[in-house]
C-alpha atoms as a PDB file:
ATOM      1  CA  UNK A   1     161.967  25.095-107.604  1.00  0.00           C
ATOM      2  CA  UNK A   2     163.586  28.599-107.853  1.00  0.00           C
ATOM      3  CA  UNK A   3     160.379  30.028-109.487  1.00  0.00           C
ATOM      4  CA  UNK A   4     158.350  28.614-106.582  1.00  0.00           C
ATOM      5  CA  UNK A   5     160.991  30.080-104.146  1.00  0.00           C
ATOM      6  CA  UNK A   6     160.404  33.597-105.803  1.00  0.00           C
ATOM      7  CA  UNK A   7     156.445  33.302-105.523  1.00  0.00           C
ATOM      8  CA  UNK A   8     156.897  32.380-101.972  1.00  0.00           C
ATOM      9  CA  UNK A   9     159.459  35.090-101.057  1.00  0.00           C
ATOM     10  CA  UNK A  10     157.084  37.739-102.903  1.00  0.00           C
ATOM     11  CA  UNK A  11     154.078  36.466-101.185  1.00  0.00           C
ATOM     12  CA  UNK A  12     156.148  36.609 -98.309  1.00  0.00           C
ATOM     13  CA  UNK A  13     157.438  40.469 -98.845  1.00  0.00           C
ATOM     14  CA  UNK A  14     153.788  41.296 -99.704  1.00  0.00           C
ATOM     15  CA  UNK A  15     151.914  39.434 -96.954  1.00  0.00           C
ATOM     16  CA  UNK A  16     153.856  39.761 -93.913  1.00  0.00           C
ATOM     17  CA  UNK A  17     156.788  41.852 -94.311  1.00  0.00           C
ATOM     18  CA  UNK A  18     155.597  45.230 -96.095  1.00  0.00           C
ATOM     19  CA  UNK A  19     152.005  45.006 -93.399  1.00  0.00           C
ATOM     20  CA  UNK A  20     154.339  44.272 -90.079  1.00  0.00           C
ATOM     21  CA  UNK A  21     156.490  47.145 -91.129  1.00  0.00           C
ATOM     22  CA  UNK A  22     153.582  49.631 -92.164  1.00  0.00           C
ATOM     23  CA  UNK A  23     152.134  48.679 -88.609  1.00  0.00           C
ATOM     24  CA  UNK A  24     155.217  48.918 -86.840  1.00  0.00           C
ATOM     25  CA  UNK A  25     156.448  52.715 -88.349  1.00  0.00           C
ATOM     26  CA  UNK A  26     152.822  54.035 -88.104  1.00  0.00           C
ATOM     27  CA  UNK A  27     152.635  52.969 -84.546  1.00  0.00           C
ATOM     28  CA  UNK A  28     155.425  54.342 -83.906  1.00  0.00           C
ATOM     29  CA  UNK A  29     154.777  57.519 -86.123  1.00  0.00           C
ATOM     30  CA  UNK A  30     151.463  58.430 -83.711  1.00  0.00           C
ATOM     31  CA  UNK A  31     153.189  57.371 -80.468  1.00  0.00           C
ATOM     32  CA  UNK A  32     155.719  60.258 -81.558  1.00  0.00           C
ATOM     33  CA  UNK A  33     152.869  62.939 -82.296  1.00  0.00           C
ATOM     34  CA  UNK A  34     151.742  61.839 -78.572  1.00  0.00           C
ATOM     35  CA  UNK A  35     154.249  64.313 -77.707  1.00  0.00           C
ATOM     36  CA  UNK A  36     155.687  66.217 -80.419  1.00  0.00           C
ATOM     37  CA  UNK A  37     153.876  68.624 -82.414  1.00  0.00           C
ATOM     38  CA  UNK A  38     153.343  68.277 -85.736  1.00  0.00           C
ATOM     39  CA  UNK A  39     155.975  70.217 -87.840  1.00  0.00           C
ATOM     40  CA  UNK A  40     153.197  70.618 -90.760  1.00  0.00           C
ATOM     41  CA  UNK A  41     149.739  68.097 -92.317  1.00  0.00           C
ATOM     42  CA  UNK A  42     149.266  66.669 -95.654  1.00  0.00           C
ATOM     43  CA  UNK A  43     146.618  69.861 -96.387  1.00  0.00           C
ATOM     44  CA  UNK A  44     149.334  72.402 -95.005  1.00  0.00           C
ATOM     45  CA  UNK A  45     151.613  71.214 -98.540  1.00  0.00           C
ATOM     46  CA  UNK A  46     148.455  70.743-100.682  1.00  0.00           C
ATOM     47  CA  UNK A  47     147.475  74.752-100.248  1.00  0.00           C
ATOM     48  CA  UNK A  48     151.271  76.051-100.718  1.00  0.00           C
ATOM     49  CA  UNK A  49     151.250  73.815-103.402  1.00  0.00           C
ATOM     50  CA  UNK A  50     147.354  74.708-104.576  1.00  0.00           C
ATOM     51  CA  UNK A  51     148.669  78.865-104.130  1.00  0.00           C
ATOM     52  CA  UNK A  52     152.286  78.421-104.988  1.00  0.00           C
ATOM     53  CA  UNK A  53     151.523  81.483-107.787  1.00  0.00           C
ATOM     54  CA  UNK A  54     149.536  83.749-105.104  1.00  0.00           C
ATOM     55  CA  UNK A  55     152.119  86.389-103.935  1.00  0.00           C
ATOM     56  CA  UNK A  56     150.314  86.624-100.979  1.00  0.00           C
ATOM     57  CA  UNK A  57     149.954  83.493 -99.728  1.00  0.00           C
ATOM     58  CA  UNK A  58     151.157  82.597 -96.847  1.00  0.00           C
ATOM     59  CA  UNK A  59     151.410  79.635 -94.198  1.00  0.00           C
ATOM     60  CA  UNK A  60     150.305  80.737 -90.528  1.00  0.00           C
ATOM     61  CA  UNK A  61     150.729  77.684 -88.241  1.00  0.00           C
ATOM     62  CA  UNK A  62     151.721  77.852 -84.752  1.00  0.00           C
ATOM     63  CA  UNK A  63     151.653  75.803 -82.307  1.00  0.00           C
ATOM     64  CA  UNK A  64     150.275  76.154 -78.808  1.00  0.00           C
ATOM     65  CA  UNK A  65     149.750  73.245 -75.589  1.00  0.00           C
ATOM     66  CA  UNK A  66     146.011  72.755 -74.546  1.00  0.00           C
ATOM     67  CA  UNK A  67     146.345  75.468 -71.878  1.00  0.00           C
ATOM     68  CA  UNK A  68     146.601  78.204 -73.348  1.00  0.00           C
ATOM     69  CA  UNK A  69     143.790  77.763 -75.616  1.00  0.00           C
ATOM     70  CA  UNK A  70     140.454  79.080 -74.528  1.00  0.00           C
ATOM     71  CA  UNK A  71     138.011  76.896 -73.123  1.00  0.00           C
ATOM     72  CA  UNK A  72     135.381  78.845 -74.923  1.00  0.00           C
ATOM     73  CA  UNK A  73     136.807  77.136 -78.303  1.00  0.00           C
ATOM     74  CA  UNK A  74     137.081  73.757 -77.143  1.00  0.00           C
ATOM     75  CA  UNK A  75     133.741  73.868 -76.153  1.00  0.00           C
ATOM     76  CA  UNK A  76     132.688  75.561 -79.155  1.00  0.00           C
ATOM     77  CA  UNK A  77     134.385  72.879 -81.391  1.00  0.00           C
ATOM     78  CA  UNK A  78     132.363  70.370 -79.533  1.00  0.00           C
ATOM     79  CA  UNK A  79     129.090  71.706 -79.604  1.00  0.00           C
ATOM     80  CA  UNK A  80     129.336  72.489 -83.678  1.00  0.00           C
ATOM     81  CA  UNK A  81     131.215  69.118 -85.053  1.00  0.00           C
ATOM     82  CA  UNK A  82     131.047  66.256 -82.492  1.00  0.00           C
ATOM     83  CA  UNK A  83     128.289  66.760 -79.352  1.00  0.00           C
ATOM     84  CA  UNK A  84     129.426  63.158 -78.816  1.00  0.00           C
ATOM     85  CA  UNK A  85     133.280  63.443 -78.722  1.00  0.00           C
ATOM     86  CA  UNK A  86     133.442  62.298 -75.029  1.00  0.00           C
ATOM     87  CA  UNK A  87     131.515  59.611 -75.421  1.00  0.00           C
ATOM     88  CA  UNK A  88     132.609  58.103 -78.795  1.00  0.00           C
ATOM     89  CA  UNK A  89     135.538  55.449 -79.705  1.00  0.00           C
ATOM     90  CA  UNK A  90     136.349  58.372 -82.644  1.00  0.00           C
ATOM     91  CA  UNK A  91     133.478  57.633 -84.691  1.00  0.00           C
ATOM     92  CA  UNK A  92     129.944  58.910 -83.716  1.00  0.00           C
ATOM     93  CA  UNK A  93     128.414  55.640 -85.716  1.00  0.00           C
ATOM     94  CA  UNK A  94     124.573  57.744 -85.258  1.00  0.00           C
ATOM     95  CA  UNK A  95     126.318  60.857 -87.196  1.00  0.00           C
ATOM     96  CA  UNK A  96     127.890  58.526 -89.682  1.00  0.00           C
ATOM     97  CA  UNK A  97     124.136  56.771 -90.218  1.00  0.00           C
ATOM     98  CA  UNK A  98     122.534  60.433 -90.678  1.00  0.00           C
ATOM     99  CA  UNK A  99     125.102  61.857 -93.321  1.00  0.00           C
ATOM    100  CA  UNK A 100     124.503  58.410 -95.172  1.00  0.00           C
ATOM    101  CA  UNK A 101     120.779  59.218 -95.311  1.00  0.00           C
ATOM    102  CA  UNK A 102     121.174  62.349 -96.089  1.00  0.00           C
ATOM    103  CA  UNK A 103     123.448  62.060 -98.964  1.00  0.00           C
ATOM    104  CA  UNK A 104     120.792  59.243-100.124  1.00  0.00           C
ATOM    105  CA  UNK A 105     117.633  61.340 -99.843  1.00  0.00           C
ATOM    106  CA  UNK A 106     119.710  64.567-102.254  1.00  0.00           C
ATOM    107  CA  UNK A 107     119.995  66.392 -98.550  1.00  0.00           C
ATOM    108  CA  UNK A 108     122.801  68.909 -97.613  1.00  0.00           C
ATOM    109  CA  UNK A 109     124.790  67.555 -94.089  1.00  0.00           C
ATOM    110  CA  UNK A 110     127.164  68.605 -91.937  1.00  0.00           C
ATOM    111  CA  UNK A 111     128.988  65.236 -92.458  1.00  0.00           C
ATOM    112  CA  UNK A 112     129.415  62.235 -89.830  1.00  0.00           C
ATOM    113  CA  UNK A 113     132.907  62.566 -89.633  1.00  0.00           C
ATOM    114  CA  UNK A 114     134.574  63.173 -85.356  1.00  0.00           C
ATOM    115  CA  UNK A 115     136.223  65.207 -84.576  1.00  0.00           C
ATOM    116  CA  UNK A 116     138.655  62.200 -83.515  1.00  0.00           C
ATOM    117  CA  UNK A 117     138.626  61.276 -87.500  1.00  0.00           C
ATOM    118  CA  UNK A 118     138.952  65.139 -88.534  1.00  0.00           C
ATOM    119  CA  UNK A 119     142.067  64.762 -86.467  1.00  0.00           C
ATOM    120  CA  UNK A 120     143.696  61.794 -88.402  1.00  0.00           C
ATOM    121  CA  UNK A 121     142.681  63.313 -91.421  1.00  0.00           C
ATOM    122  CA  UNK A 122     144.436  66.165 -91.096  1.00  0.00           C
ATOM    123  CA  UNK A 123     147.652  64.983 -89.612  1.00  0.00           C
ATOM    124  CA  UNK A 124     147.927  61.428 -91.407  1.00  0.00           C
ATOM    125  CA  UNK A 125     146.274  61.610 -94.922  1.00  0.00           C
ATOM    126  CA  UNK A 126     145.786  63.770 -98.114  1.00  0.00           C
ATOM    127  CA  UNK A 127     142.410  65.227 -98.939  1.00  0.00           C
ATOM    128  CA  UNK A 128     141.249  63.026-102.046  1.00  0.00           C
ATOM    129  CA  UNK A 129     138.002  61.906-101.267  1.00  0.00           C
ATOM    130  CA  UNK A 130     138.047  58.307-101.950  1.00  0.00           C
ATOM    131  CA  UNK A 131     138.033  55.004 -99.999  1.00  0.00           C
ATOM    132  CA  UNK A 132     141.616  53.969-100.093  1.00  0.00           C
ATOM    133  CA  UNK A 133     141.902  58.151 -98.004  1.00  0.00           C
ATOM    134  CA  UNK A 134     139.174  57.072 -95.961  1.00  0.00           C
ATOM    135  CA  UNK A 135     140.589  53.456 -95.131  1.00  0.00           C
ATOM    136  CA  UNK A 136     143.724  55.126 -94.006  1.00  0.00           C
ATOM    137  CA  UNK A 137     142.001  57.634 -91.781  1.00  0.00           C
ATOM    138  CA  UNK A 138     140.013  54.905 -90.278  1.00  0.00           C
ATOM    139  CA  UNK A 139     142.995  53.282 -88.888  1.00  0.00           C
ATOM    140  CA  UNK A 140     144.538  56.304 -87.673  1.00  0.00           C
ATOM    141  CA  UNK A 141     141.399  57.510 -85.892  1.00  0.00           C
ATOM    142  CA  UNK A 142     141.877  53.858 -83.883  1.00  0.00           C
ATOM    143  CA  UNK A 143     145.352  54.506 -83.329  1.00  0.00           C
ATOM    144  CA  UNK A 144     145.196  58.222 -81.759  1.00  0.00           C
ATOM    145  CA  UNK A 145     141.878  57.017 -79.382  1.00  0.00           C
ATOM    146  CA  UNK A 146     144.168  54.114 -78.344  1.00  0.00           C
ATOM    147  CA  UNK A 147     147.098  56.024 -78.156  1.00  0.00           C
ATOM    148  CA  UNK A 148     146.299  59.768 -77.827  1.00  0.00           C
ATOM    149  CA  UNK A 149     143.398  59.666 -75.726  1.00  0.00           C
ATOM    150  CA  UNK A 150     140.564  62.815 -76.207  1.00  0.00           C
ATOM    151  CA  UNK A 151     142.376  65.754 -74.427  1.00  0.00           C
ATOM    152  CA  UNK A 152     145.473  65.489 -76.643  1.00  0.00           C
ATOM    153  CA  UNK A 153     143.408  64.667 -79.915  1.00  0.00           C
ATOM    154  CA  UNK A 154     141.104  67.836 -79.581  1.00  0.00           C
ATOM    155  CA  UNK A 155     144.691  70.106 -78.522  1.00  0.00           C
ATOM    156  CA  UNK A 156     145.827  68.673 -82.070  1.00  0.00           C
ATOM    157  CA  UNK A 157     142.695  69.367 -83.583  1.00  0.00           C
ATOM    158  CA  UNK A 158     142.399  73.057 -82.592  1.00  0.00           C
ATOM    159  CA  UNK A 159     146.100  73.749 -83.363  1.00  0.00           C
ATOM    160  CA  UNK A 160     145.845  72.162 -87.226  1.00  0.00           C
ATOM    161  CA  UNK A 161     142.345  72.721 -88.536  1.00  0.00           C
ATOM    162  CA  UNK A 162     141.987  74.766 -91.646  1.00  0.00           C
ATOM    163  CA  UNK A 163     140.500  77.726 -90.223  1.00  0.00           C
ATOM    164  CA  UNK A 164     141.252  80.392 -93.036  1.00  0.00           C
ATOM    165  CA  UNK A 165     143.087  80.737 -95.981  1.00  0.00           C
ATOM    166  CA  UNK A 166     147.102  79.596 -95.403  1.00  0.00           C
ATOM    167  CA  UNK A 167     145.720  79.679 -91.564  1.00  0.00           C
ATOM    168  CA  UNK A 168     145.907  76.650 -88.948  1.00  0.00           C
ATOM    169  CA  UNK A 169     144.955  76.503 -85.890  1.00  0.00           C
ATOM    170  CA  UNK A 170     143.395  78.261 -83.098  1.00  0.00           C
ATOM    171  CA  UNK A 171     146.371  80.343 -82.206  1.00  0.00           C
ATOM    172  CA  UNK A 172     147.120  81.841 -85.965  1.00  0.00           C
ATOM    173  CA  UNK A 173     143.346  82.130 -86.257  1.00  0.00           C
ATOM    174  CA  UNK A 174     143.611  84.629 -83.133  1.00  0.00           C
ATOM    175  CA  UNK A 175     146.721  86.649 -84.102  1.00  0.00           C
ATOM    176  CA  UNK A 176     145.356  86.916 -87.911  1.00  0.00           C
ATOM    177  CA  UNK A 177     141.818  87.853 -87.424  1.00  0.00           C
ATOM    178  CA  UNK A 178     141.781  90.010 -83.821  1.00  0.00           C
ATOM    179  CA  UNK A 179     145.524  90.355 -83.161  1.00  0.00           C
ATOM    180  CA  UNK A 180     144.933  88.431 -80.102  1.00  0.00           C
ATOM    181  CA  UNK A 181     146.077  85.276 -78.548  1.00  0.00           C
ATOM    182  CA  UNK A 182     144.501  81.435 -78.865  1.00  0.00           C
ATOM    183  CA  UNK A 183     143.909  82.120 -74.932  1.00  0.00           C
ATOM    184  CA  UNK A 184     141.865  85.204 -75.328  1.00  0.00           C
ATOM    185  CA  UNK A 185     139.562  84.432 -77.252  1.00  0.00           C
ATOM    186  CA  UNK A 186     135.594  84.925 -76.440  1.00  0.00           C
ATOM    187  CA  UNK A 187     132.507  82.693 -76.842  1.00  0.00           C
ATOM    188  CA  UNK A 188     131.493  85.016 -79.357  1.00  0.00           C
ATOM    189  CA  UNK A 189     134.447  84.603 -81.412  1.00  0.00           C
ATOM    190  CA  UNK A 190     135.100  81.173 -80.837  1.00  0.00           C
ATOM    191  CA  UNK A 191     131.630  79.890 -82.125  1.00  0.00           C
ATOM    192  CA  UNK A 192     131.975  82.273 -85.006  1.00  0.00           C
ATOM    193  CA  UNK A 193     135.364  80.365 -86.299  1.00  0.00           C
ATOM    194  CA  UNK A 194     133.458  76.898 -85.695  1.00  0.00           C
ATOM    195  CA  UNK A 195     130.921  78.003 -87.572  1.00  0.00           C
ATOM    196  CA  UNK A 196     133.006  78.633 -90.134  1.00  0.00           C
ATOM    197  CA  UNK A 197     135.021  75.232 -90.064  1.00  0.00           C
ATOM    198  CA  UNK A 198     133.288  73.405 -92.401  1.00  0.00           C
ATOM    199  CA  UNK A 199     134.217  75.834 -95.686  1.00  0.00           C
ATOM    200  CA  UNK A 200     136.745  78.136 -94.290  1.00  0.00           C
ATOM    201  CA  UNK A 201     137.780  78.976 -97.444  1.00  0.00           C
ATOM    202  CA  UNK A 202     134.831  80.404 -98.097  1.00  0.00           C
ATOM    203  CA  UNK A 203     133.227  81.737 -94.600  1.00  0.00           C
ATOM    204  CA  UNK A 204     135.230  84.789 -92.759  1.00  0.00           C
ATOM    205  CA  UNK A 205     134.653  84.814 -88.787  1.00  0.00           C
ATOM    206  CA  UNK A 206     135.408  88.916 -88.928  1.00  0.00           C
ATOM    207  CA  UNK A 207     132.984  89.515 -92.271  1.00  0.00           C
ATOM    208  CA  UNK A 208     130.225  86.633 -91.136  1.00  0.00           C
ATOM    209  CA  UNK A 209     127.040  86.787 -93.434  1.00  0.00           C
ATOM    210  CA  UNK A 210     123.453  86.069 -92.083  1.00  0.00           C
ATOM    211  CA  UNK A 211     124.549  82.145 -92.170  1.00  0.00           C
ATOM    212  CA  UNK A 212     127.222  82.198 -90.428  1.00  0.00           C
ATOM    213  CA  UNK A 213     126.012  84.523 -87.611  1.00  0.00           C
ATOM    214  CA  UNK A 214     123.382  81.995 -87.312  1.00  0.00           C
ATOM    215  CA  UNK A 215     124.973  78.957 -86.698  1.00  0.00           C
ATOM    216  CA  UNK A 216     127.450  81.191 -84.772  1.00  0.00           C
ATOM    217  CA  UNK A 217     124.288  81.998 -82.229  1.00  0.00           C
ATOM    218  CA  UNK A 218     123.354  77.608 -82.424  1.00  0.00           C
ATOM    219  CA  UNK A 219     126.442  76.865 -81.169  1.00  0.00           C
ATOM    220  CA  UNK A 220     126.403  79.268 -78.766  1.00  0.00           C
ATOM    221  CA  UNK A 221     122.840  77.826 -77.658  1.00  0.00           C
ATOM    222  CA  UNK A 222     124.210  74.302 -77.668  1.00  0.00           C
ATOM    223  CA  UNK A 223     127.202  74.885 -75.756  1.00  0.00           C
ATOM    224  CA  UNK A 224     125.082  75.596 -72.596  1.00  0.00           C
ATOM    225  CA  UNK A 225     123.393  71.916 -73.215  1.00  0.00           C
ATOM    226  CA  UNK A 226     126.811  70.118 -73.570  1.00  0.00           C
ATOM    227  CA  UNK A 227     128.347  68.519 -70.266  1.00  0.00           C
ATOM    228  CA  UNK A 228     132.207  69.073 -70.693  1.00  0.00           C
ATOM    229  CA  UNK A 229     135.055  67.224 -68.214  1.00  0.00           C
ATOM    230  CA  UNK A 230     136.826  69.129 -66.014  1.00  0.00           C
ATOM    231  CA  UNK A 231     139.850  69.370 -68.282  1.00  0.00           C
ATOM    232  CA  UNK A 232     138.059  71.684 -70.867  1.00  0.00           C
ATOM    233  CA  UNK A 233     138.443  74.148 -68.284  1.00  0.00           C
ATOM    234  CA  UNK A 234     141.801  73.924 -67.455  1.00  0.00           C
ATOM    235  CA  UNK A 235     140.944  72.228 -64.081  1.00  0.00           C
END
């Protein structure tokens, strides 16, 4: 009898207890972030720890509301990563069925993941790339739709993403590269640093080679084909 009251207070600790109470505290964890800024992400620790010998390494990161960013990067964000961000539950299912093809067929892609899934990626999860990551960021992307809604996921978005080395977010991304504010940037800059979101370890918005200049002039082109709501402009 006492070995079958173990199993069932085990089964019970596993089953119930340690689920309700991982729902409960990450519910509660994004309902926070609904307000609150993130202090830093999972990736933010990864590259100190990654460049913890580098002398000049260094973590830029700060934070700014929706409002004083420039529309010009939201929209520019859009048009390069999710065209369907508006439209979406956080996970372009079209995109996702492309990349999959892609990867199948030996093809380069830009990826299917949102820009709503970029989002819990960055702020919830590590990096690894495998399934138990990807389960996790699954269930945050639900949670910030749900909870967030799209104008405060894409103000976390452009304040976290990697955009540089040590540098996050729209506003250090201004101050490091043209000394100028999140709010001040233009088009031209703004679809040069999306263009360089996907490897922006590797890509420089101020030193952009034929590539980059390229997709820096798409994204220009597809911004004009994009309808945006009102609150992209500040409205």
């Amino acid at each position: 009898m006492k070995k079958k009251s173990l199993i069932r207070r085990f089964l019970l600790l596993v089953l119930v207890k340690i689920p309700v109470a991982f729902l409960l505290l990450t519910f509660l964890w994004v309902l926070l972030l609904k307000w609150i800024p993130p202090v830093a992400t999972p990736l933010m620790v990864q590259r100190a720890i990654e460049y913890r010998t580098d002398e000049d390494f260094k973590t830029r990161y700060k934070w700014v509301s929706y409002d004083k960013i420039s529309a010009d990067m939201a929209r520019a964000v859009i048009a390069s990563e999710d065209n369907l961000f508006f439209d979406h539950d956080g996970f372009d299912r079209k995109a996702i069925r492309q990349a999959a093809q892609d990867r199948k067929a030996g093809k380069t892609s830009r990826g299917g993941s949102s820009i709503s899934q970029q989002t819990a990626k960055n702020v919830f999860c590590t990096h690894r790339r495998d399934f138990i990551r990807k389960g996790f960021e699954t269930y945050f992307t639900f949670l910030i739709e749900w909870l967030w809604g799209k104008e405060r996921i894409l103000e976390v978005y452009l304040n976290v993403a990697e955009m540089g080395k040590g540098i996050y977010g729209v506003q250090a991304a201004a101050n490091q590269y043209w000394d100028k504010s999140a709010s001040e940037i233009t088009r031209r800059q703004a679809c040069l640093l999306a263009a360089c979101l996907p490897s922006p370890l590797k890509r420089s918005p101020v030193k952009p080679g034929d590539y980059v200049s390229r997709q820096a002039n798409t994204i220009s082109s597809r911004i004009n084909s994009l309808t945006y709501p009102d609150w992209v402009y500040h409205k």
